[in-house]
Structure formats: structure tokens, C-alpha cells
Protein backbone atom coordinates (compact mmCIF):
# COMPACT_ATOMS: atom_id res chain seq x y z
CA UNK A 1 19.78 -34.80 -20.84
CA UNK A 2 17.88 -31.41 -20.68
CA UNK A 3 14.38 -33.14 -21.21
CA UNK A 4 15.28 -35.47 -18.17
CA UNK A 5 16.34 -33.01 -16.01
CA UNK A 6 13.30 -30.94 -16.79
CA UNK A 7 11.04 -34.33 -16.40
CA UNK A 8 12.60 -35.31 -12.88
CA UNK A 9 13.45 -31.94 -11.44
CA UNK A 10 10.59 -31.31 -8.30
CA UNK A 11 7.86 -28.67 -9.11
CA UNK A 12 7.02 -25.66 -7.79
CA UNK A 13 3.99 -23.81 -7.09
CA UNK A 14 3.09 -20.40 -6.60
CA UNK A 15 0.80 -20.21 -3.25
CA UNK A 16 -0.18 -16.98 -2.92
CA UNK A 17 -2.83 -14.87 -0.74
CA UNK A 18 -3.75 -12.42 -2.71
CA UNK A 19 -4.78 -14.64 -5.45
CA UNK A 20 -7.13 -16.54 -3.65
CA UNK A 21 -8.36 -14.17 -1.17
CA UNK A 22 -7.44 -10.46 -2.18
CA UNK A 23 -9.27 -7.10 -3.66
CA UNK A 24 -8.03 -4.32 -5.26
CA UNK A 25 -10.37 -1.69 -6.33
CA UNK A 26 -8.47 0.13 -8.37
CA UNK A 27 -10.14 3.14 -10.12
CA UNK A 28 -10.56 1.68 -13.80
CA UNK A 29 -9.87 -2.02 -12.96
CA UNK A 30 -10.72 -4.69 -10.43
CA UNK A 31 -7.70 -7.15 -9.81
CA UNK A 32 -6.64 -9.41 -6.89
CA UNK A 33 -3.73 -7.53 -5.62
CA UNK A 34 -2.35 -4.41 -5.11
CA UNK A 35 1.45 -5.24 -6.60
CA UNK A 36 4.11 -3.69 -8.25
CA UNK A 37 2.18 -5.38 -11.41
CA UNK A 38 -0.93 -6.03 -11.75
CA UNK A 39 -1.69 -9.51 -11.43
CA UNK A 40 -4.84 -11.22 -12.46
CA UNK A 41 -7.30 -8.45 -13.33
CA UNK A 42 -10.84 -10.00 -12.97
CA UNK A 43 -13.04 -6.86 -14.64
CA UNK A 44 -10.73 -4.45 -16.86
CA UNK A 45 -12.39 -0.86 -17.36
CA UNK A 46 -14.79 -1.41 -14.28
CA UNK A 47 -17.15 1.21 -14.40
CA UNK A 48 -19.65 0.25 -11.67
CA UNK A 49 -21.49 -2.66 -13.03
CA UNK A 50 -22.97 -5.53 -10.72
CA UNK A 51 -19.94 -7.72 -9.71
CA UNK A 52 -20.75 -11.43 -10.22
CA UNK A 53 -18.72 -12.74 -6.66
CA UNK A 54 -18.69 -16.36 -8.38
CA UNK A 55 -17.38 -15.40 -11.60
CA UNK A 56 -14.20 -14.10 -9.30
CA UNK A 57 -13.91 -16.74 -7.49
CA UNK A 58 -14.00 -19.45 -10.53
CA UNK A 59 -11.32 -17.27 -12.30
CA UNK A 60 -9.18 -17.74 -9.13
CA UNK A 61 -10.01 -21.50 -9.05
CA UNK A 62 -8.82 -21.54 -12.95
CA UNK A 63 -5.52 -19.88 -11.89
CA UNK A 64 -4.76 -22.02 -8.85
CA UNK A 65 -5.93 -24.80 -11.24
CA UNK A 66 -2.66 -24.09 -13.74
CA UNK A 67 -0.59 -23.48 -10.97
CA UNK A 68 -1.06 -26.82 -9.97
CA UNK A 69 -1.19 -28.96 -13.26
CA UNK A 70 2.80 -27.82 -13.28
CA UNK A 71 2.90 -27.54 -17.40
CA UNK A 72 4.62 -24.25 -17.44
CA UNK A 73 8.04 -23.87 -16.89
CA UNK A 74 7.84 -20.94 -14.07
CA UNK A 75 5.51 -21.57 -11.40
CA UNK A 76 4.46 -17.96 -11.50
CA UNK A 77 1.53 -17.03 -13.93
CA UNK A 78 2.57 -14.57 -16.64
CA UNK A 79 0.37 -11.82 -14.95
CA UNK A 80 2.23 -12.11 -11.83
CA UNK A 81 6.24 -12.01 -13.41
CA UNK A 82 8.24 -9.54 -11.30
CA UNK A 83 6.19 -9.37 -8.44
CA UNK A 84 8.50 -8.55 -5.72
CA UNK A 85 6.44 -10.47 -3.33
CA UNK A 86 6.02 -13.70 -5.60
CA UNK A 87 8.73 -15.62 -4.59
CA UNK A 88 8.00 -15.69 -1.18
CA UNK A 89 5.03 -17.73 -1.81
CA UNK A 90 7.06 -20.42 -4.03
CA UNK A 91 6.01 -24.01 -2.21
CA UNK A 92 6.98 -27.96 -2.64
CA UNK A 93 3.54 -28.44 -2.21
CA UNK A 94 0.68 -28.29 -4.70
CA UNK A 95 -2.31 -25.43 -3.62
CA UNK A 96 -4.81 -26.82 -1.56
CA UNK A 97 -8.73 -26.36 -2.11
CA UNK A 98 -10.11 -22.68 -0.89
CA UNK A 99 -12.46 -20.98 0.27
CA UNK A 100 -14.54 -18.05 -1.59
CA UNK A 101 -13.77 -15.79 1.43
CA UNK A 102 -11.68 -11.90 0.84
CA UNK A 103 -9.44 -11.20 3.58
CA UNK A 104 -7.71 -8.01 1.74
CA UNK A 105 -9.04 -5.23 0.31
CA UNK A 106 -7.55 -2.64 -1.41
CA UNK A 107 -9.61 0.53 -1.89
CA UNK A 108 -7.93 2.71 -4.98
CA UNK A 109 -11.08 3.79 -7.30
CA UNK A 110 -10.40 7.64 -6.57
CA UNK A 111 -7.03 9.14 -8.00
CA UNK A 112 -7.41 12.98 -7.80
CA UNK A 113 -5.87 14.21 -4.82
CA UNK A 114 -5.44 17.49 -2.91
CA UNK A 115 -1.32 17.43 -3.21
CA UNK A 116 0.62 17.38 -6.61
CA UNK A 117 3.64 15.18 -5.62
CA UNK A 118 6.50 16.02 -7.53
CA UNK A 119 7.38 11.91 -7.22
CA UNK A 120 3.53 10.71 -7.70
CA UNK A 121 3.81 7.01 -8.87
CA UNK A 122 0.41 7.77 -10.38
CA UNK A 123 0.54 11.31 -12.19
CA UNK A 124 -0.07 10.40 -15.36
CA UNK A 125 -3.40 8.15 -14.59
CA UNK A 126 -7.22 9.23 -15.31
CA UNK A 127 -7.81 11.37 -12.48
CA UNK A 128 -11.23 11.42 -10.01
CA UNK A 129 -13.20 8.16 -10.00
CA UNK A 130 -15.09 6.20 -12.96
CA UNK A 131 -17.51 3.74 -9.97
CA UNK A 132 -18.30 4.36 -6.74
CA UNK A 133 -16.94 1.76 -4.26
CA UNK A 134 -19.14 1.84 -0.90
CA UNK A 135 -22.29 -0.47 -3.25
CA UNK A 136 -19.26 -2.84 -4.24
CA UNK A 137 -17.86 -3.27 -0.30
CA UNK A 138 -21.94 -3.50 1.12
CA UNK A 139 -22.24 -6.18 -1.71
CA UNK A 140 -19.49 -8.05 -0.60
CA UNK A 141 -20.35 -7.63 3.17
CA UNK A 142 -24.17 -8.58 2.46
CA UNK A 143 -22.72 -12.02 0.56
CA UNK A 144 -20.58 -12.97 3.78
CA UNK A 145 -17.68 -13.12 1.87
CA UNK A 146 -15.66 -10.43 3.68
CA UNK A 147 -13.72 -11.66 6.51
CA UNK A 148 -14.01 -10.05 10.01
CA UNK A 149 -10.90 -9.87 10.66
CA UNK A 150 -9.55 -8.23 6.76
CA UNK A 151 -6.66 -6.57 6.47
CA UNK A 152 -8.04 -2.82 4.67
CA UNK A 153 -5.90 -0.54 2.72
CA UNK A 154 -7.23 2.72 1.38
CA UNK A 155 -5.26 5.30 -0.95
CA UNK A 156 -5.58 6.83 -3.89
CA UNK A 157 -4.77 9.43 -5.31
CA UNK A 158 -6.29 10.80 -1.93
CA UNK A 159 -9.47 8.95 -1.15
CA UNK A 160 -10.25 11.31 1.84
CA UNK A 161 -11.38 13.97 -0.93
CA UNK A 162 -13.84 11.55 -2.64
CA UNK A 163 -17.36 11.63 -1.65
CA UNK A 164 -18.13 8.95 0.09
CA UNK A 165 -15.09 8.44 2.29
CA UNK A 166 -16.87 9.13 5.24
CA UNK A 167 -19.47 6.53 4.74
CA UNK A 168 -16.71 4.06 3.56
CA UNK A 169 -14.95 4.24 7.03
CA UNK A 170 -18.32 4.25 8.61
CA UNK A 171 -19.00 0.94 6.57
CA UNK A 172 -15.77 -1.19 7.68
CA UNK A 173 -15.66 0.11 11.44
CA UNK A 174 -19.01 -1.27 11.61
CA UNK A 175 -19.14 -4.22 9.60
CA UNK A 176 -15.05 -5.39 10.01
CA UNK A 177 -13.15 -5.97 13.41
CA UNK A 178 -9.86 -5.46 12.06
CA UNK A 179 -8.38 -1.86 11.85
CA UNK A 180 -8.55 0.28 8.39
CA UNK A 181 -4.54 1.14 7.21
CA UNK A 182 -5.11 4.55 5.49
CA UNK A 183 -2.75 6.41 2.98
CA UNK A 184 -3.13 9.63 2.62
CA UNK A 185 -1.82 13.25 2.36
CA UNK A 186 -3.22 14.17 6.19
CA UNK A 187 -4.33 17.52 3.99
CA UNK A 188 -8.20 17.00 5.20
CA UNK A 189 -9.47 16.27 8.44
CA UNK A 190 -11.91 13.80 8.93
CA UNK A 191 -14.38 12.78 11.28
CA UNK A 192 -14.72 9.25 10.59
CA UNK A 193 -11.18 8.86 10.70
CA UNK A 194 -11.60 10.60 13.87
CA UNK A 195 -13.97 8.24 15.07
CA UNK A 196 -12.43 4.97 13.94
CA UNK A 197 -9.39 6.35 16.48
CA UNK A 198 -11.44 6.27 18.80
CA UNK A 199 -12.73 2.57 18.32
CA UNK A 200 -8.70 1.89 17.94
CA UNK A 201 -9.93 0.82 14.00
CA UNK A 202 -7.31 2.73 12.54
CA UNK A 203 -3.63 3.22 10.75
CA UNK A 204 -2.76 5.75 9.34
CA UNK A 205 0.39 6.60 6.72
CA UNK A 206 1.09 10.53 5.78
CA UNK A 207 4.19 11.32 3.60
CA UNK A 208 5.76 13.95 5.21
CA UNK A 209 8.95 14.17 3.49
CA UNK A 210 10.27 16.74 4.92
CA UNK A 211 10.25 18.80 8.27
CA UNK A 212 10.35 22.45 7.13
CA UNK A 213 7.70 24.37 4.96
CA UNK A 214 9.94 25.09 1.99
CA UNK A 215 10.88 21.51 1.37
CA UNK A 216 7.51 20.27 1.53
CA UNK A 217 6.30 22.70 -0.68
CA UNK A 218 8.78 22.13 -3.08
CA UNK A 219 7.79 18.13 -3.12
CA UNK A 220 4.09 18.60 -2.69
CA UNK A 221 3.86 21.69 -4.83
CA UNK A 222 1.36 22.75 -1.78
CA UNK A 223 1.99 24.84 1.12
CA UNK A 224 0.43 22.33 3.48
CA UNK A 225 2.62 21.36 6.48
CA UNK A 226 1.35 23.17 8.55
CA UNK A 227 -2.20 21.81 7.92
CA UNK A 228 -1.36 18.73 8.45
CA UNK A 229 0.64 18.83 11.71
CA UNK A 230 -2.46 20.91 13.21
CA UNK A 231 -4.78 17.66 12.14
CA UNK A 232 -1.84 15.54 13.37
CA UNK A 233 -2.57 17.38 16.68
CA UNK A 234 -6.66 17.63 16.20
CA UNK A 235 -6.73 13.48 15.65
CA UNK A 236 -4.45 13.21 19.15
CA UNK A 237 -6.27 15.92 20.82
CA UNK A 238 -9.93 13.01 20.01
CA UNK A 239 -7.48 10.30 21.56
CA UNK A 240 -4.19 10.07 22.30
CA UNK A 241 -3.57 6.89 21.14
CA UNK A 242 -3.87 7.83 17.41
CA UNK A 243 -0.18 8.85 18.36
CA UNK A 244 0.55 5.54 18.43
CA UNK A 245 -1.65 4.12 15.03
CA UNK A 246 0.15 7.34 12.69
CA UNK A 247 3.09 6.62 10.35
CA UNK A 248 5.28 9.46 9.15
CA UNK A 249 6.60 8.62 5.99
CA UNK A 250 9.93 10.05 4.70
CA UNK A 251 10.30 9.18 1.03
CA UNK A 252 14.40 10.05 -0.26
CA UNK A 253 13.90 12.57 -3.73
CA UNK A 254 17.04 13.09 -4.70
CA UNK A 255 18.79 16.98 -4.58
CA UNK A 256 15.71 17.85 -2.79
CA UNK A 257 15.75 16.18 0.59
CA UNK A 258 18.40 13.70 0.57
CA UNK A 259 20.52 15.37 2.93
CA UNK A 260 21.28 15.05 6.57
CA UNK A 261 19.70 18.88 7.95
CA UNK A 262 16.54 17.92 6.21
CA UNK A 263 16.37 14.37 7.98
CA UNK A 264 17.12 15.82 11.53
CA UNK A 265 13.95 18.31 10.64
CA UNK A 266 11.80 15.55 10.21
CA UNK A 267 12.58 13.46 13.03
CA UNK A 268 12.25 16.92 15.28
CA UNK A 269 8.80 17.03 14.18
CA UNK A 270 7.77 13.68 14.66
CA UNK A 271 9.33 14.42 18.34
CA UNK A 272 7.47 17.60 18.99
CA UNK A 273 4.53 15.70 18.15
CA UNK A 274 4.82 12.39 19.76
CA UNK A 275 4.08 10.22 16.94
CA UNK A 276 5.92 6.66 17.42
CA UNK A 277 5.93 5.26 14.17
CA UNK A 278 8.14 6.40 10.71
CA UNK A 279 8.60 4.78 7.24
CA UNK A 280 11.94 5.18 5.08
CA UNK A 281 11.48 4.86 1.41
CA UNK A 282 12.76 5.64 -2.09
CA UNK A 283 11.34 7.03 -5.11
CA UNK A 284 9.35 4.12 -6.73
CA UNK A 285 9.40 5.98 -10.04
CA UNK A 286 12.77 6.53 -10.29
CA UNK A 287 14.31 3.24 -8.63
CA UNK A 288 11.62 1.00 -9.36
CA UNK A 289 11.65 -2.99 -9.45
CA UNK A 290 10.82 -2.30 -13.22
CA UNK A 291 14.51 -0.62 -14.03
CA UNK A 292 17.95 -1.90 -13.47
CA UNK A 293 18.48 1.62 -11.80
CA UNK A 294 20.25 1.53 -8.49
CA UNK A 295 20.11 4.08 -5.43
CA UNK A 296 23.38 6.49 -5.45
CA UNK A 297 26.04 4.54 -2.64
CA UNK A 298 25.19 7.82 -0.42
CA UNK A 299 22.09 6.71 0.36
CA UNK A 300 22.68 3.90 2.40
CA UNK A 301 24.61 6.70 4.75
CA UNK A 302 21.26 8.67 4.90
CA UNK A 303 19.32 5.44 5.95
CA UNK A 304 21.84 4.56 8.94
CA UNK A 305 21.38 8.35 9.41
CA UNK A 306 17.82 8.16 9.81
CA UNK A 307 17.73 4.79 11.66
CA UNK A 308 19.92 6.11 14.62
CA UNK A 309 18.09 9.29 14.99
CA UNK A 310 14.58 7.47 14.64
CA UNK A 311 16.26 5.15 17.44
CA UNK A 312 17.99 8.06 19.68
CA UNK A 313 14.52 9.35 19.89
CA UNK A 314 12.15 6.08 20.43
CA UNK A 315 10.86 6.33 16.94
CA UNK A 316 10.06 2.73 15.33
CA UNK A 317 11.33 2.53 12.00
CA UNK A 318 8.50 0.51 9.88
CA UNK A 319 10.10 -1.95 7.33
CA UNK A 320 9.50 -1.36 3.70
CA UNK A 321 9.29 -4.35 1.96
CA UNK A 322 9.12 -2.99 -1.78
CA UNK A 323 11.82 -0.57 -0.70
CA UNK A 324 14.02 -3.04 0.74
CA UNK A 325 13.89 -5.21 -2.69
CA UNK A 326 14.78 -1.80 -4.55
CA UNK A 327 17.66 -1.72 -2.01
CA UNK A 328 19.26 -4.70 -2.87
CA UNK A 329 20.33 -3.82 -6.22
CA UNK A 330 22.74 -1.42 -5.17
CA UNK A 331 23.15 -2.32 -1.18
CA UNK A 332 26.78 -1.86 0.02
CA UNK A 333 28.51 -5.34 1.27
């Protein structure tokens, strides 16, 4: 009865983006996403060598190919198991043909950074970067196969310390439509970053996590805020619209700043500055979607907390999809 339930049931099939059209330049590795896990990896301990772009795009092919022969059991490859964007992409329908085309990039290859995050989801890796990334992006641009209109995500570590950074921005603005989404500690100024403000080309996330000196210290293990609220203030000063294109994140680390007075803080400086845009999330490394660990019950409080005073104060609140999925295995009926 089990074989003809398995025989007759309808299959599923795993149609997802980044598999067919995403890059992550990670800094040892070259995979197609930028995931909780790591999905396929298509050259492990990358170390600058010439990328063969049709190699990539057959090893996609071959993975699209087993997705749709349904003869495993789960439609999701084994690389991609507890992705917490997979099932989203589960269809009725079989993949359709695709084009050799990348229309995400992920830009990770440099993981030293100028902050010492007391939370870092990536402390413990190799630090500073084993290939340089701008040859790999002009390669792709010079083949066509980067889309104009890409979404581009660069972090680290803190990529705005590496080398080439500037010409990296330089290279996107110019050669890509779309904006660049950066991550980044806001520790060093930049004029490119500058500059792609002023061509309205860019995002950009900072991790505040806190809205006095002491607390950020004690987070960052730098005494920084001030640094970056007067580069906050130097980017709006080139063009006041950057106030619009700057997320201040506010990550919850628990007996640290998970308390009302240090939320109210943070929102005040986000006011004083004008910035339009914050981000709510919870430690990754503690509460991640690889543990059954929940968030304490008080949490949720501090999130309606921060919601109404982002709110009282015209402050978007930007959703966290990888934080909402950590949410739900403890969320409050």
C-alpha cells in the first residue's frame, strides 16, 4: 500500500533562483547561494584560478536535471536540506529550460573586519582573503552573463577594509543598473560608496545594536559609535537621500541589550539622524535554524516594543526573513 502511495502520489520539484542564476563568492569557496547552508558549491578551496562559466552552468543543468527526473524521495537536493528559503520554491511543475545568465551575486571573499563582534556568525573562519574578486566580477561582466538589472550583496567580514573595494563599487555602478545592498560595520568611510549615493546605486545595512557608547563597545569590542554616526552624517551631508537607502540594524544579544532603555536609545539615534529604515534580528549563532533552541518568551515583548517605537517615529521596520523562521519556533499564540 506504501509502494502505491509513493508511485501515485504527485511530485514535487524544487524551483529555485539561486540555483540557476545565483553567485556567492565566498572567501574559500564559490557556491550558488548565500544560505543558511551552503548549497551546491561549484569550486571548493577557490583560490583565484580562471573560472570556467560553462562548467557552472552544466553543474546547474545536472542539478535541475535530478530535480526533475523525481527519483528521490525529497524534492530538495541533499546540499540544499534545511534551507530556510527552500520550501518556498517547492512547485507542481517540473523546472523549465534556463538560461546561463547570474542575476545575484554575493560578494564574501574578505572576512577580516575592523569590529570584533561579540555575536560574529563568522569568528572562527580563515580571516583576510585567499582570491581577489574584482578579475572574477570583470570576467563575468566581459562574458555577458551578468544581468543589468542583478540584485548585489557585499559583506564580509567587512569588505570595505579589503583592497579593492573601491574599484569593486566602481565596477558594478558602472557596469550594473541595479543598486549595490552593502553590509558593513559603517567603521570606514568610503568614497565610492559615497559616489554610488549619489547615482542612487546604493543600500546600505550597519549593525548598530545599540544607541549608547558603552553598549556598543561592549558588543563590538570597539569604541566606534561615534565614528560611525559622523560617516552616517558625512554620506547624508554628499546627498540626502542616502537617508533614505541606510538600514540600522538592531540585532537582540541577550543580558546585553535586550532591554527596553537600550531600544529607546537606538531608535533616538536613528531619529536624530533621520535615517528611515531599521532591521530587528536575533543572534544567528545562538538561535539558529541549525538548533532546536528557541528565543526566551520576553522577546516577543521587546519586538512589539521596538515595532511601536520604530512606528511612533516613521521608522520602517525591514522584515527579516531568516529571523522570522527562527521566530517561529518559540512565537507566542
Amino acid at each position: 500500500m506504501n509502494f502505491l502511495k509513493k508511485l501515485f502520489r504527485k511530485k514535487k520539484y524544487l524551483n529555485c533562483p539561486y540555483m540557476k542564476h545565483s553567485l556567492h563568492f565566498f572567501h574559500d569557496e564559490i557556491r550558488a547561494c548565500c544560505s543558511n547552508v551552503k548549497g551546491p558549491v561549484f569550486y571548493p578551496n577557490y583560490n583565484g584560478k580562471e573560472i570556467d562559466w560553462d562548467k557552472v552552468y552544466q553543474e546547474r543543468k545536472n542539478y535541475i536535471k535530478l530535480i526533475n527526473s523525481g527519483s528521490c524521495d525529497d524534492p530538495i537536493p541533499v546540499e540544499c536540506q534545511g534551507c530556510y528559503m527552500a520550501n518556498g520554491f517547492i512547485s507542481d511543475e517540473k523546472v523549465e529550460n534556463f538560461e546561463n545568465k547570474v542575476n545575484t551575486l554575493f560578494i564574501q571573499n574578505h572576512m577580516s573586519c575592523n569590529a570584533k563582534c561579540t555575536y560574529c556568525t563568522f569568528a572562527n573562519e580563515d580571516k583576510g582573503s585567499k582570491y581577489e574578486v574584482v578579475p572574477v566580477v570583470k570576467s563575468l561582466i566581459e562574458k555577458g552573463l551578468l544581468d543589468k538589472n542583478s540584485k548585489l550583496i557585499l559583506s564580509g567580514g567587512e569588505i570595505t577594509i579589503t583592497q579593492d573595494f573601491d574599484e569593486l563599487v566602481d565596477l558594478l555602478t558602472d557596469n550594473v543598473d541595479s543598486s549595490i545592498y552593502l553590509e558593513t560595520s559603517g567603521i570606514k568611510y568610503s568614497e565610492a560608496v559615497a559616489n554610488a549615493f549619489k547615482k542612487d546605486k546604493c543600500w546600505q545595512t550597519i549593525s548598530l545594536d545599540a544607541g549608547t557608547r558603552e553598549t556598543y563597545a561592549k558588543l563590538k569590542q570597539v569604541d566606534c559609535l561615534d565614528t560611525v554616526i559622523d560617516n552616517l552624517k558625512a554620506y547624508a551631508n554628499v546627498d540626502a537621500k542616502a537617508l533614505e537607502r541606510i538600514i540600522l540594524k538592531y540585532i537582540i544579544i541577550r543580558e546585553v541589550n535586550d532591554n527596553v532603555e537600550e531600544i529607546q536609545k537606538f531608535i533616538d539615534v536613528v531619529t536624530s539622524l533621520g535615517i528611515k529604515h531599521v532591521q530587528l534580528d536575533v543572534d544567528f549563532v545562538e538561535f539558529g535554524l541549525d538548533n532546536d533552541k528557541q528565543v526566551p518568551d520576553y522577546y516577543f515583548d521587546l519586538i512589539k516594543t521596538f515595532n511601536e517605537l520604530a512606528s511612533k517615529n516613521n521608522i520602517k521596520v525591514c522584515d527579516s526573513q531568516q529571523t522570522e523562521e527562527i521566530l517561529k519556533k518559540g512565537r507566542k499564540d
